[in-house]
C-alpha atoms as a PDB file:
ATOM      1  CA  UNK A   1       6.818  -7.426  -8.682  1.00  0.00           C
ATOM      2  CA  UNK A   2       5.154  -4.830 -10.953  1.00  0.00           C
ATOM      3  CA  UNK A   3       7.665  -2.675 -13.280  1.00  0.00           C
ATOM      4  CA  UNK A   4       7.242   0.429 -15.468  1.00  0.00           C
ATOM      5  CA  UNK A   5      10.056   1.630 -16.698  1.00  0.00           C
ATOM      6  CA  UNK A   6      12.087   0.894 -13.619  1.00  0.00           C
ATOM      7  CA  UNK A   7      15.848  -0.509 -15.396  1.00  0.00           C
ATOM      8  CA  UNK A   8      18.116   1.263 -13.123  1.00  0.00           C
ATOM      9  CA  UNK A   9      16.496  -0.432 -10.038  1.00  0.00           C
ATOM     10  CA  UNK A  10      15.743  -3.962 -11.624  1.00  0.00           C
ATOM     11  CA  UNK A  11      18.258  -5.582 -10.678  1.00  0.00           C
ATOM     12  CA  UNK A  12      18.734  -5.156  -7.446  1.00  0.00           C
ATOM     13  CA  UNK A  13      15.061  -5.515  -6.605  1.00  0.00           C
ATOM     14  CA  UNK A  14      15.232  -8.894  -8.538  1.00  0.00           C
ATOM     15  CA  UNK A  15      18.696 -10.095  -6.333  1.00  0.00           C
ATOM     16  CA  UNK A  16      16.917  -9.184  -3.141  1.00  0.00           C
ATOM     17  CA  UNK A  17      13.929 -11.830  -3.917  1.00  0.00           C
ATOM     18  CA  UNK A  18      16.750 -14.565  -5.560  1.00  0.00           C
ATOM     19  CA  UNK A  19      19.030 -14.196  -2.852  1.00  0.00           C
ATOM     20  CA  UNK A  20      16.622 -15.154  -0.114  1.00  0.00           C
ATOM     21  CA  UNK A  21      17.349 -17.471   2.430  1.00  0.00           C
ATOM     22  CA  UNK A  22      14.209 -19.474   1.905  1.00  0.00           C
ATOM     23  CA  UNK A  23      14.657 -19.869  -1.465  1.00  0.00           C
ATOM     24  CA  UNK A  24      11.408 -22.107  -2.125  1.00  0.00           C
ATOM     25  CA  UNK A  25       9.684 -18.754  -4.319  1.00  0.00           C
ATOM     26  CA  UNK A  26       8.450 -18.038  -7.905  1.00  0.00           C
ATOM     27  CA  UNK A  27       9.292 -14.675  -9.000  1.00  0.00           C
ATOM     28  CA  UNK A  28       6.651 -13.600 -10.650  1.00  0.00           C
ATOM     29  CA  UNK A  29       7.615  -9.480 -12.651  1.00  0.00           C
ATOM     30  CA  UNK A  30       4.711  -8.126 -14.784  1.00  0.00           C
ATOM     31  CA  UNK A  31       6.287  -5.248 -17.139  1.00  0.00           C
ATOM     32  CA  UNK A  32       3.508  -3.028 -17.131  1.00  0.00           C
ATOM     33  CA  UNK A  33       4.486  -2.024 -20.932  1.00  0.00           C
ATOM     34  CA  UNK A  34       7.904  -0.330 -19.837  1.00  0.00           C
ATOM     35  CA  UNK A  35      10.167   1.597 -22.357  1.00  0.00           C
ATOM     36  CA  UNK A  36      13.208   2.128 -21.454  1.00  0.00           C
ATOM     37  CA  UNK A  37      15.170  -1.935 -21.320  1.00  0.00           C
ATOM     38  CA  UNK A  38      13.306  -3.193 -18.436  1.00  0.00           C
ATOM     39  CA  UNK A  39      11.890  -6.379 -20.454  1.00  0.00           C
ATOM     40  CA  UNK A  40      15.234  -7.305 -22.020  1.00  0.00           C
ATOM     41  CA  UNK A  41      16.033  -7.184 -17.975  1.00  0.00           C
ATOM     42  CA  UNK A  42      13.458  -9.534 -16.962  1.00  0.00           C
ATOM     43  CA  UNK A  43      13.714 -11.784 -20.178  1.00  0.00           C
ATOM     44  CA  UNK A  44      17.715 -12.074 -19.104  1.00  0.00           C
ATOM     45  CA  UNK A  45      16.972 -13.123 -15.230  1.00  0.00           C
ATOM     46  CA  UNK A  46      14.010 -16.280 -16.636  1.00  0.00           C
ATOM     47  CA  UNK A  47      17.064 -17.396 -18.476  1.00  0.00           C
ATOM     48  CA  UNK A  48      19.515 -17.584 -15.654  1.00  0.00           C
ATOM     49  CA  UNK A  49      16.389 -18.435 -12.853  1.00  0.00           C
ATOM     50  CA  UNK A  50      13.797 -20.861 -13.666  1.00  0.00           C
ATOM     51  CA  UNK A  51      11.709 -19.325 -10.611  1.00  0.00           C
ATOM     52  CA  UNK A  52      11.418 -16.351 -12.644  1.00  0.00           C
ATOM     53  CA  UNK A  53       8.239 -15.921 -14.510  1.00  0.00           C
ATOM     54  CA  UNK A  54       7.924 -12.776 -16.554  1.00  0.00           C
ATOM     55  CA  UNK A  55       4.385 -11.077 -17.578  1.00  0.00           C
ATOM     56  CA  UNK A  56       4.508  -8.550 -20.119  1.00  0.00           C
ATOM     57  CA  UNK A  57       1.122  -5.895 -20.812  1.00  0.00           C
ATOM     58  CA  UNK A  58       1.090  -4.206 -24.384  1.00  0.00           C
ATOM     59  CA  UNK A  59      -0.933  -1.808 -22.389  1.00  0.00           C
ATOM     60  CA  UNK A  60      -0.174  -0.082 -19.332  1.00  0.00           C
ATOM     61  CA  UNK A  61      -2.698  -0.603 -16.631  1.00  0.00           C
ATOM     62  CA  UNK A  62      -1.435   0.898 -13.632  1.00  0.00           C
ATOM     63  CA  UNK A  63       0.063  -0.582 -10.505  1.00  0.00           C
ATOM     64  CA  UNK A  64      -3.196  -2.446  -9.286  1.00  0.00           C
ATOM     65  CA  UNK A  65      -3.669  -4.066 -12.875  1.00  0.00           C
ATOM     66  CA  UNK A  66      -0.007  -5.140 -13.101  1.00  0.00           C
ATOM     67  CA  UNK A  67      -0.294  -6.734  -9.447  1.00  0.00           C
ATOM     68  CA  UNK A  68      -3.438  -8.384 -10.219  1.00  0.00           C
ATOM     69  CA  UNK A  69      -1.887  -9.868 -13.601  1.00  0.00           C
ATOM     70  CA  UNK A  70       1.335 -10.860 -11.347  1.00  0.00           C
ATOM     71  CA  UNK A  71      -1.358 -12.424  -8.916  1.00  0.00           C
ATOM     72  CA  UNK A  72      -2.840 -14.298 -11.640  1.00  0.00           C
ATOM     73  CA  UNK A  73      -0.010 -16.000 -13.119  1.00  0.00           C
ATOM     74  CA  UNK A  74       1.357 -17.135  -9.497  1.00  0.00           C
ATOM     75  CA  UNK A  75       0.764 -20.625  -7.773  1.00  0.00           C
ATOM     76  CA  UNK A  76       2.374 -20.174  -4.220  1.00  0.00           C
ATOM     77  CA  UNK A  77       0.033 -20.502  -1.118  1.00  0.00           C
ATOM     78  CA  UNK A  78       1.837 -17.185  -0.244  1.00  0.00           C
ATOM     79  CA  UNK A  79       1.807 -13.993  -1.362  1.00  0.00           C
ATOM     80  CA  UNK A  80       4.584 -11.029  -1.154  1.00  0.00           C
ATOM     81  CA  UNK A  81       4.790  -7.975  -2.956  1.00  0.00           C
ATOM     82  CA  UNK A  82       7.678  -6.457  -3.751  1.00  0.00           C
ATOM     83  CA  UNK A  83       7.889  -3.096  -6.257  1.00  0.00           C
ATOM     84  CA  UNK A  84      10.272  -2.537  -8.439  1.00  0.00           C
ATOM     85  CA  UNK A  85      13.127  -0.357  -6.946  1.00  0.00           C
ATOM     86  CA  UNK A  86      12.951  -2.014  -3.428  1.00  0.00           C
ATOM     87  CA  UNK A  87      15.104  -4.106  -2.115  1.00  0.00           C
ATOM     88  CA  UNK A  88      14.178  -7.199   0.200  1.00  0.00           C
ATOM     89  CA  UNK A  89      17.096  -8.224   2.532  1.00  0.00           C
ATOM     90  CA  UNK A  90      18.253 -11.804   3.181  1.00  0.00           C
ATOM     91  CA  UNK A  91      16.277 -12.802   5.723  1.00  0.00           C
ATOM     92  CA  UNK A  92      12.586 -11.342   5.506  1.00  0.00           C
ATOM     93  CA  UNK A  93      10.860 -14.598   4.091  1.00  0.00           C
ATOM     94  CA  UNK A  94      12.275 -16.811   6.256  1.00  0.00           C
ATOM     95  CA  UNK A  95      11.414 -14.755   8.991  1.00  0.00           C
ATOM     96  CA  UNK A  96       7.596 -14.034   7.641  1.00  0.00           C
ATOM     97  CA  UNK A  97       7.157 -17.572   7.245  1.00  0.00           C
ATOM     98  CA  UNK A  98       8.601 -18.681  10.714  1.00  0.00           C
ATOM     99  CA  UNK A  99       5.901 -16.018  11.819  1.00  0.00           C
ATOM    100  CA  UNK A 100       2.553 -17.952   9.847  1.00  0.00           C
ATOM    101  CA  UNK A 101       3.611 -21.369  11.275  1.00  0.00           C
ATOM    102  CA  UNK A 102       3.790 -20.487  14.761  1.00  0.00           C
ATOM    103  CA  UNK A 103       0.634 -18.432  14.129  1.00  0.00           C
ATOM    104  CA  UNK A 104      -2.018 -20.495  11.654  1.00  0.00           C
ATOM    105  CA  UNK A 105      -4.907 -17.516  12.193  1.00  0.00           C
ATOM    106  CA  UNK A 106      -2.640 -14.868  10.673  1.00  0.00           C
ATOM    107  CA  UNK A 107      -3.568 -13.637   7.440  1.00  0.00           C
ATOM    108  CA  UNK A 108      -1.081 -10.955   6.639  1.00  0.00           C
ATOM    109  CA  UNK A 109       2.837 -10.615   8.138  1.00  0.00           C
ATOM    110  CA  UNK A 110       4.134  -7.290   7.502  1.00  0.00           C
ATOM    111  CA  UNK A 111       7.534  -5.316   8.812  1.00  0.00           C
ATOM    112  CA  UNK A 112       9.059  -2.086   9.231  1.00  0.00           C
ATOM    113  CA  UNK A 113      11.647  -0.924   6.675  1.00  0.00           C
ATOM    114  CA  UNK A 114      14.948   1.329   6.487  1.00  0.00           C
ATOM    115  CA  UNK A 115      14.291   4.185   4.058  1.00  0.00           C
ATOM    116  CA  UNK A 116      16.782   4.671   0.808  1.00  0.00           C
ATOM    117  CA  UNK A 117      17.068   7.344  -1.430  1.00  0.00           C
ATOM    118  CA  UNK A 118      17.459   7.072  -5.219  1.00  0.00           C
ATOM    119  CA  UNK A 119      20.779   6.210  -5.044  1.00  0.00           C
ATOM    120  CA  UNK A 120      20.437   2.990  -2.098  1.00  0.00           C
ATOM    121  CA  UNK A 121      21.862   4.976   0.180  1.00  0.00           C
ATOM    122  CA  UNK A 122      20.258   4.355   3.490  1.00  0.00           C
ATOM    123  CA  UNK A 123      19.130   7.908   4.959  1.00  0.00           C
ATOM    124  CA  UNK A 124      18.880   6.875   8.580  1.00  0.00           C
ATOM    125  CA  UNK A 125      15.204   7.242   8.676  1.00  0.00           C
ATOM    126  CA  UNK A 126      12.915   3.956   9.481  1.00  0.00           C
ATOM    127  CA  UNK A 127       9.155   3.861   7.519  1.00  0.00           C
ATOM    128  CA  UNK A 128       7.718   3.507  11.311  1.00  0.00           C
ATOM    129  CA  UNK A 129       9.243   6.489  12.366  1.00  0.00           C
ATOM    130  CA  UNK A 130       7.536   8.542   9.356  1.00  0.00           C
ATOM    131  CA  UNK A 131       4.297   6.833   9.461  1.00  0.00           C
ATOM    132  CA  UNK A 132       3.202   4.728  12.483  1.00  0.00           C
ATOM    133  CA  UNK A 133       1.058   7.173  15.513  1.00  0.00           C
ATOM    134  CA  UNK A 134       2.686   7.183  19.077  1.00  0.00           C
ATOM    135  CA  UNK A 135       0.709   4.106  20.343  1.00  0.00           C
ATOM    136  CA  UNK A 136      -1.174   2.873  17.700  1.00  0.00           C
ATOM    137  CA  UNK A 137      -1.899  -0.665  17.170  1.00  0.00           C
ATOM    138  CA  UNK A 138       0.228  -2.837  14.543  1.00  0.00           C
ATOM    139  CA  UNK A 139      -0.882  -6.366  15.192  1.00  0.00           C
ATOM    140  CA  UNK A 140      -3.852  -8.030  15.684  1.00  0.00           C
ATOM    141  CA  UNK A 141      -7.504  -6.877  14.980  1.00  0.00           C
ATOM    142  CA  UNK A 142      -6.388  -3.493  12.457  1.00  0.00           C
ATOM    143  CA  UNK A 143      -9.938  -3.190  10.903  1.00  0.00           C
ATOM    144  CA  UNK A 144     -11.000   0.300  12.255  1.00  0.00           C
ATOM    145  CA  UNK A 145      -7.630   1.400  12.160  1.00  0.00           C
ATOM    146  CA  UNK A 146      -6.948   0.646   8.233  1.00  0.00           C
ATOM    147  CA  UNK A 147     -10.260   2.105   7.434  1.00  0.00           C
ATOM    148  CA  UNK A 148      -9.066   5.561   8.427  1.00  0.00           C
ATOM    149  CA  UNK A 149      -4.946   5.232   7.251  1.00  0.00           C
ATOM    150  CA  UNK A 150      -2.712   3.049   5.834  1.00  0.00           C
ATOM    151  CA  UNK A 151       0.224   2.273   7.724  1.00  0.00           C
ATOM    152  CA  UNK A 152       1.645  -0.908   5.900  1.00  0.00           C
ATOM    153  CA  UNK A 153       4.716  -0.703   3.820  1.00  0.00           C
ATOM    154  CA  UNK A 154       3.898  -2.406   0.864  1.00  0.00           C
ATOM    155  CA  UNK A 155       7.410  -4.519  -0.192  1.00  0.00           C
ATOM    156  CA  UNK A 156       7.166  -5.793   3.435  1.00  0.00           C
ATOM    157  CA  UNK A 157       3.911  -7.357   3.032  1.00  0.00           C
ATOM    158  CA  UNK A 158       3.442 -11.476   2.826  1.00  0.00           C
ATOM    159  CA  UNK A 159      -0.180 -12.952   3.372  1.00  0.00           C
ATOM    160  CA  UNK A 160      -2.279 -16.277   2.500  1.00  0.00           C
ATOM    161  CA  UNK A 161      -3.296 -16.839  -0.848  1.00  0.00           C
ATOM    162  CA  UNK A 162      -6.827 -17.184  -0.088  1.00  0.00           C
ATOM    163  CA  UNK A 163      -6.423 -13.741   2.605  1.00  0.00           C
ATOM    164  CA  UNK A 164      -5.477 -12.052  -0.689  1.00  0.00           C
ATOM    165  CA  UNK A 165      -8.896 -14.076  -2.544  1.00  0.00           C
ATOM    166  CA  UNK A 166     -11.286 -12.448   0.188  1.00  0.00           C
ATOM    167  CA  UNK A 167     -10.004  -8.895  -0.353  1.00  0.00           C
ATOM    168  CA  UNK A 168     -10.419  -9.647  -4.357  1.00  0.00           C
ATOM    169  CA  UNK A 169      -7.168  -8.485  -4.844  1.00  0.00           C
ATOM    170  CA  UNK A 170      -6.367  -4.673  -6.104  1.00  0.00           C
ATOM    171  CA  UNK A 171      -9.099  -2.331  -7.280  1.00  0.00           C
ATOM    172  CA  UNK A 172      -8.038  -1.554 -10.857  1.00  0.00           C
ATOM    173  CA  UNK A 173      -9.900   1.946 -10.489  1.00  0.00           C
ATOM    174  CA  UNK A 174      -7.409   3.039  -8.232  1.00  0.00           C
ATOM    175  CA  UNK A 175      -4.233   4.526  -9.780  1.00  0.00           C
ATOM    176  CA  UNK A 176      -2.667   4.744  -6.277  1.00  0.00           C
ATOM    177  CA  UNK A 177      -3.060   3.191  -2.505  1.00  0.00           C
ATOM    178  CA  UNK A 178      -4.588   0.061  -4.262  1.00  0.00           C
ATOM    179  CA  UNK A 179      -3.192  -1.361  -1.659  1.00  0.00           C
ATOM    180  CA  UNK A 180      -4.813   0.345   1.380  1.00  0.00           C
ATOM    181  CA  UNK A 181      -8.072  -0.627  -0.034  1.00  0.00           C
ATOM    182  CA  UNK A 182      -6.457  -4.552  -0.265  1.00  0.00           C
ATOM    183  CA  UNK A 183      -5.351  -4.364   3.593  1.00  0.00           C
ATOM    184  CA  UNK A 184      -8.233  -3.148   4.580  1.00  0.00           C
ATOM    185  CA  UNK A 185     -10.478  -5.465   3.491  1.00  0.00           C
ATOM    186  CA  UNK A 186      -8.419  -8.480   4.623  1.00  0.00           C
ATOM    187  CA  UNK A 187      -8.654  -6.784   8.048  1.00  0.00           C
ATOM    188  CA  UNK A 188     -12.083  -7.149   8.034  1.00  0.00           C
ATOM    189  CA  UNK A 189     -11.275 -10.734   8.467  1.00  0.00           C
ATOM    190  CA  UNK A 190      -7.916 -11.615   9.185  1.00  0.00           C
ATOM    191  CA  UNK A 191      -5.301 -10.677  11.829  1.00  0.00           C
ATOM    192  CA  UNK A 192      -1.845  -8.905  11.161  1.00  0.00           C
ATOM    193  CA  UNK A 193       0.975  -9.383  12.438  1.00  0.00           C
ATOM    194  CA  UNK A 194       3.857  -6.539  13.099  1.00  0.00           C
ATOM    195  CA  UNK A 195       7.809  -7.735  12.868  1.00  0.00           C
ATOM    196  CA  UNK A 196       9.425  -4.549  13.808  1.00  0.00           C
ATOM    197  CA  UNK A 197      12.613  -5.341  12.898  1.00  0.00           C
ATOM    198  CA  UNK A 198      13.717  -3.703   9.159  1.00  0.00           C
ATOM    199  CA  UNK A 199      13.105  -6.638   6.603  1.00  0.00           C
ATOM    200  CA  UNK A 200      13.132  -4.314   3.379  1.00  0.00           C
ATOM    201  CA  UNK A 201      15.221  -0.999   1.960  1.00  0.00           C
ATOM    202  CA  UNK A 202      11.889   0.734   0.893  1.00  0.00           C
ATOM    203  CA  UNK A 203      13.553   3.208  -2.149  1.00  0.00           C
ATOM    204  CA  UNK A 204      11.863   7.148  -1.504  1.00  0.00           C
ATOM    205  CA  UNK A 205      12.809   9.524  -4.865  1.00  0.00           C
ATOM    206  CA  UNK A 206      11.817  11.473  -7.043  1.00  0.00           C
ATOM    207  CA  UNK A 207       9.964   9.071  -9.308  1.00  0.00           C
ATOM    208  CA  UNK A 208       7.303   7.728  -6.824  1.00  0.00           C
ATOM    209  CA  UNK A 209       3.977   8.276  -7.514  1.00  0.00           C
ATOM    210  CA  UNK A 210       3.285   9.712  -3.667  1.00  0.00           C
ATOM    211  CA  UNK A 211       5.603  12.870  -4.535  1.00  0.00           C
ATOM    212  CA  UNK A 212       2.666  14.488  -6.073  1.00  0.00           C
ATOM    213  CA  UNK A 213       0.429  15.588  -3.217  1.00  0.00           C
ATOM    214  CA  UNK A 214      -2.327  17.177  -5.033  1.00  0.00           C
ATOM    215  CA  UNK A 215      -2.744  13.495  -6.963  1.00  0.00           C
ATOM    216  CA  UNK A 216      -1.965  11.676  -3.983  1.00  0.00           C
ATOM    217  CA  UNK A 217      -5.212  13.627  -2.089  1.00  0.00           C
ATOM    218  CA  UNK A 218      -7.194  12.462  -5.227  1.00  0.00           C
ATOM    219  CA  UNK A 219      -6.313   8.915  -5.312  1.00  0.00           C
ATOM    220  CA  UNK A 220      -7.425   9.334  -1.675  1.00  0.00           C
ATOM    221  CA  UNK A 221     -10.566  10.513  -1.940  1.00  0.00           C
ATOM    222  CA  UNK A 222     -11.113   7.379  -4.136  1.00  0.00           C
ATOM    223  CA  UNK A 223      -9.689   5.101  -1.953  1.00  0.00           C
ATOM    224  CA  UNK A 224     -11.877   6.869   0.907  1.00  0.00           C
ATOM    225  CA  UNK A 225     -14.874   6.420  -0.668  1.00  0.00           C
ATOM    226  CA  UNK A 226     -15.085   3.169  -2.133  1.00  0.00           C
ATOM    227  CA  UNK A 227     -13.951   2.023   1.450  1.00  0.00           C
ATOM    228  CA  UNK A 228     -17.152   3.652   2.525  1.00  0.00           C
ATOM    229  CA  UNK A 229     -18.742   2.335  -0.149  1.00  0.00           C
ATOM    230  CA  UNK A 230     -17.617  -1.355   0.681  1.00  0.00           C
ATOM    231  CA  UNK A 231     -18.452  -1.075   4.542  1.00  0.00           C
ATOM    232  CA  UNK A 232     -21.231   0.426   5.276  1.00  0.00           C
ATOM    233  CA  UNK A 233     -21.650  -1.457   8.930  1.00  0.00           C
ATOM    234  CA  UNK A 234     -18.768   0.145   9.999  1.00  0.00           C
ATOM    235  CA  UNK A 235     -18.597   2.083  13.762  1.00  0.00           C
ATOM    236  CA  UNK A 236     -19.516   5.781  14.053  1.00  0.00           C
ATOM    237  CA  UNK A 237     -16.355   6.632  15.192  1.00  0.00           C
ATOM    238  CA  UNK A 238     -14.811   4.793  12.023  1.00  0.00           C
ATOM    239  CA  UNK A 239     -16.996   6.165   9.784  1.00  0.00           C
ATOM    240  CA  UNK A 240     -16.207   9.843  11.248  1.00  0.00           C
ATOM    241  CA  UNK A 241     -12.547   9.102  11.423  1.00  0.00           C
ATOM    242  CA  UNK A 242     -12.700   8.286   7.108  1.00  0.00           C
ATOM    243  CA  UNK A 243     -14.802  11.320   6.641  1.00  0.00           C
ATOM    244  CA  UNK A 244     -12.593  13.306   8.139  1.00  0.00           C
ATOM    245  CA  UNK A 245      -9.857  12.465   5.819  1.00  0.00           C
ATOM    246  CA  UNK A 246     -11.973  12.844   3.281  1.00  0.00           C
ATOM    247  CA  UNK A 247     -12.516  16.542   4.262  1.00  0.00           C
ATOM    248  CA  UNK A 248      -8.377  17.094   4.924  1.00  0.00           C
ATOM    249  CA  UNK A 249      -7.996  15.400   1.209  1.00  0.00           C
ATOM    250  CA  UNK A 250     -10.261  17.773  -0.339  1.00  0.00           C
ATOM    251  CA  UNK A 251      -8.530  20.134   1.587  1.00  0.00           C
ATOM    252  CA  UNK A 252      -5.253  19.672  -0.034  1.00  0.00           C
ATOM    253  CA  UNK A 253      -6.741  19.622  -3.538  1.00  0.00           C
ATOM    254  CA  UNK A 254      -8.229  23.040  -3.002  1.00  0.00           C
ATOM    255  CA  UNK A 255     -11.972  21.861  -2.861  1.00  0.00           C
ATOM    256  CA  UNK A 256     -13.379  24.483  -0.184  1.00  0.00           C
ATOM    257  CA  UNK A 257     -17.049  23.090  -0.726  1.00  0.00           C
ATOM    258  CA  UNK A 258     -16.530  19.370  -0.741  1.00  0.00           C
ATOM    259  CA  UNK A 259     -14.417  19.612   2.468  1.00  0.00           C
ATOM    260  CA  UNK A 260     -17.381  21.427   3.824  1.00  0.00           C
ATOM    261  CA  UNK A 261     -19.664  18.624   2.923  1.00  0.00           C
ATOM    262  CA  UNK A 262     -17.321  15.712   4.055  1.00  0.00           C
ATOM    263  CA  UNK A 263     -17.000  17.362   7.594  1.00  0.00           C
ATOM    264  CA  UNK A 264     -20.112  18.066   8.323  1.00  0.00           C
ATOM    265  CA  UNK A 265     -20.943  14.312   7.272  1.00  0.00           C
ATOM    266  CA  UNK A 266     -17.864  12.791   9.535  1.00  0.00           C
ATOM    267  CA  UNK A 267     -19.682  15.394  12.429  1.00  0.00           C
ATOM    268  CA  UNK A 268     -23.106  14.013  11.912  1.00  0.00           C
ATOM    269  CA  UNK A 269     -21.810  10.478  12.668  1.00  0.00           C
ATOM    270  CA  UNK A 270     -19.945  11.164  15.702  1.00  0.00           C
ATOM    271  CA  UNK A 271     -21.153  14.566  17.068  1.00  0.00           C
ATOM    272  CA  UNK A 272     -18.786  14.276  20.287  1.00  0.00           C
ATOM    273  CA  UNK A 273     -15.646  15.180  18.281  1.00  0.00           C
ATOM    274  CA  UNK A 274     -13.573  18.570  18.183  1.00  0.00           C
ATOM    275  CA  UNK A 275     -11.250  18.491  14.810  1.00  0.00           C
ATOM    276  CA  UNK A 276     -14.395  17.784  12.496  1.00  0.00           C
ATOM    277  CA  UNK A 277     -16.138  21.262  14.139  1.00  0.00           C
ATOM    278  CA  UNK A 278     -13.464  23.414  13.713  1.00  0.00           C
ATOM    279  CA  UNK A 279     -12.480  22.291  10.496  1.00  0.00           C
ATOM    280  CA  UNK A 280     -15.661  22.682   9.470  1.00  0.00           C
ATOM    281  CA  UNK A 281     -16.124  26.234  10.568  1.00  0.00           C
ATOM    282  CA  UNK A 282     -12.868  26.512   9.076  1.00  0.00           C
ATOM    283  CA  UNK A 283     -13.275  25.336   5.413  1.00  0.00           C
ATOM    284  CA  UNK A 284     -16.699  27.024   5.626  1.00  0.00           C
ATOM    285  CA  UNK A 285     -15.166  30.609   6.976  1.00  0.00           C
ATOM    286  CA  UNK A 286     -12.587  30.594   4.210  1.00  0.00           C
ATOM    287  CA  UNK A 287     -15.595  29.206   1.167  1.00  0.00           C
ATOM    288  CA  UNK A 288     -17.912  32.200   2.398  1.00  0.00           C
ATOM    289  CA  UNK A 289     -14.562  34.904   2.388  1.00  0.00           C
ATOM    290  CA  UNK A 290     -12.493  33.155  -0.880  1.00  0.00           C
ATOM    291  CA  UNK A 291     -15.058  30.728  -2.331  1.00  0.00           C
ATOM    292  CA  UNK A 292     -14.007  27.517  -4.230  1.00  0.00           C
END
């Protein structure tokens, strides 16, 4: 459980993970150099839990560099993430860990999630329903899938120890969607498996880092590219898919000529496509009338 500066939510994130039914866990918080209580928080629950473990940076690192430290200090054969101002309910490790021993090939059990605002009220809205595509594959096989999009919410996520080795945990250059890059790479390997049922309340407010769109398109471009970077036997139609969403992401940050370039690239591996060609012409029309 990484924390900066998170005191109001604390608490309740910390009850959800005690109050499981399968209560055989280590708790493992880093405070990624917080300012506003949150340590005296943590400090208080290793005194009344001895499965909490607290990890405290005199530097902030970022959300991948405070999961990888929580990573580091943990000993469980299982891993589950859960941020700071989420809430598990009762029953979502017992239920993820019924799914890995009926299933020993599984790598990674993830679920859907009821959306709450800032306050914990619930706001009627599933993740699924905001993020998963009409059809679109949640189990199995998700490699050429989670190269293009992430879909996974991350407080619902439990996988093997040693899935979480092969991925080399979270890139520490990534400020944000760290943990696309980390699902995607275990894909490469591992199957998923989908419980659609609501194991988490995933918090949406103000706060989150993916409120910021123009920062969010940047962390994507990032995450897009050192994807690329890390599979470069990937299918055309994979490849084409990422480049294209490396075109729309330079879209959104304003970048006429790079989304140009990235277009034109996802067109040149998979020529049979309409959306790359007319965004191209697109992006290109409106560089040549407005430039960049």
């Amino acid at each position: 459980m990484p924390s900066f500066n998170y005191a109001r939510y604390l608490p309740l994130a910390i009850t959800g993970v005690l109050s499981q039914s399968h209560s055989d866990l280590e708790l493992i918080i880093t405070d990624d150099c917080s300012t506003d209580g949150s340590r005296e928080i943590i400090r208080h629950w290793e005194r009344l839990d001895n499965r909490v473990v607290g990890v405290f940076h005199d530097v902030n690192t970022g959300l991948a560099g405070a999961r990888n430290s929580g990573l580091a200090a943990s000993s469980g054969e299982f891993i589950a993430l859960c941020d700071a101002d989420d809430i598990w309910l009762p029953e979502k490790l017992k239920i993820q860990m019924g799914v890995f021993r009926r299933n020993p090939e599984l790598g990674l059990v993830y679920s859907d999630s009821a959306i709450i605002d800032g306050d914990g009220n619930l706001t009627g809205q599933l993740f699924s329903s905001m993020i998963h595509r009409l059809g679109q594959a949640t189990s199995g096989s998700l490699f050429e899938e989670l190269c293009e999009r992430n879909f996974l919410c991350v407080p619902t996520v439990a996988l093997r120890r040693e899935a979480m080795e092969y991925a080399g945990g979270f890139d520490e250059r990534l400020r944000s969607l760290e943990d696309w890059v980390c699902w995607a790479k275990v894909s490469r390997k591992y199957a998923f498996y989908y419980v659609d049922d609501a194991l988490v309340q995933y918090r949406i407010h103000g706060a989150g880092l993916s409120r910021n769109s123009k920062s969010m398109a940047l962390n994507r471009v990032q995450a897009i590219r050192l994807l690329l970077d890390a599979f470069p036997d990937i299918t055309s139609r994979s490849r084409s898919g990422m480049l294209y969403s490396l075109g729309m992401s330079h879209l959104e940050m304003s970048d006429l000529r790079a989304a140009v370039g990235a277009f034109r690239d996802s067109i040149k591996a998979n020529p049979v496509q309409a959306r790359g060609w007319i965004r191209c012409c697109q992006a290109a029309m409106d560089l040549a009338f407005h430039g960049n």
